[in-house]
Protein backbone atom coordinates (compact mmCIF):
# COMPACT_ATOMS: atom_id res chain seq x y z
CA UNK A 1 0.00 0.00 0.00
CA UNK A 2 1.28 3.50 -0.98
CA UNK A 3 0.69 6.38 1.21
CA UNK A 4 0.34 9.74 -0.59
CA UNK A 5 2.24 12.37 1.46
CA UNK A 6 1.69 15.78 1.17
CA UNK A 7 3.70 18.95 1.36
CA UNK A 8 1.73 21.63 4.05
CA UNK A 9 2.11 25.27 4.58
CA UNK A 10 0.99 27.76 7.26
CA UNK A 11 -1.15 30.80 6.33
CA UNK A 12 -0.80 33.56 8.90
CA UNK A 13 -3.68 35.12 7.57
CA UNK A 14 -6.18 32.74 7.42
CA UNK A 15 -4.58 30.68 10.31
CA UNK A 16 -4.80 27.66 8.17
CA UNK A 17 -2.46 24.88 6.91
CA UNK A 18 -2.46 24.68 3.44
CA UNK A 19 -1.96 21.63 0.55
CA UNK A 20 1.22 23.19 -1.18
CA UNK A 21 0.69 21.33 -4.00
CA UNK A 22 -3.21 22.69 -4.45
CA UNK A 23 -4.29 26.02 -2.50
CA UNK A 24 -1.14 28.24 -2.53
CA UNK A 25 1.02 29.27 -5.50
CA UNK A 26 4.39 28.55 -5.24
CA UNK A 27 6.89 31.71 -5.39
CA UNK A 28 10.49 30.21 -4.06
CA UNK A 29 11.85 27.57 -2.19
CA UNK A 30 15.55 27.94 0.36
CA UNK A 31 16.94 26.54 3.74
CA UNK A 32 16.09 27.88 6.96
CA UNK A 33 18.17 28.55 9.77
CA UNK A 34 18.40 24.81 11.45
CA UNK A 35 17.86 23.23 7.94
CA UNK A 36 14.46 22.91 6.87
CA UNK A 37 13.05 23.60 4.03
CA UNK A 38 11.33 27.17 3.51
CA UNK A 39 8.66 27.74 1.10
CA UNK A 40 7.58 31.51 -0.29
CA UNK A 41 3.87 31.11 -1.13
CA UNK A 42 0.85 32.99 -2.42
CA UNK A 43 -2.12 31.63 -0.59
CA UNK A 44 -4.91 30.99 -3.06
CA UNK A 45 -7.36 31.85 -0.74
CA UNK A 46 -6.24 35.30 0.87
CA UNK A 47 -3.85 36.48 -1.74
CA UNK A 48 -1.33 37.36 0.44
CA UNK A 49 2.53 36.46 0.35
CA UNK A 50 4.17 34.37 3.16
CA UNK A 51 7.43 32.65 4.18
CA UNK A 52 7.04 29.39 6.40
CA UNK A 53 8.57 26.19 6.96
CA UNK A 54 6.95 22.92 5.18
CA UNK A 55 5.23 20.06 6.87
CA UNK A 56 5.31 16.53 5.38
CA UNK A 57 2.73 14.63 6.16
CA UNK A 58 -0.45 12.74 4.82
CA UNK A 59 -2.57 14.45 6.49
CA UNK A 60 -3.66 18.41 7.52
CA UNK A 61 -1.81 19.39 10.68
CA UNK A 62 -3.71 20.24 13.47
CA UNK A 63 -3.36 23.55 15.17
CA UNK A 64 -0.91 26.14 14.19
């Protein structure tokens, strides 16, 4: 059985995660300070620009 994992983004306007691969629109990618993996995004919904680490996982994260 495959499990489809999904790349997730925070919204800080509409205090949301989002499906990087469906509701934002990707702008850049780089390396944060310990490492990870920092996406620039558009978020389909609100239209505004953000900066924010991405989340791996299958699911929607819970909280924020």
């Amino acid at each position: 059985m495959t499990v489809d994992m999904k790349n997730w983004v925070w919204c800080e306007d509409c205090l949301d995660w989002k499906d990087a691969g469906e509701e934002v629109s990707f702008v850049n990618i780089g390396v944060g300070a310990n490492g990870e993996d920092v996406m620039t995004f558009a978020c389909d919904k609100c239209g505004n620009e953000h900066k924010n680490f991405i989340v791996v996982k299958e699911e929607r994260p819970r909280g924020g």
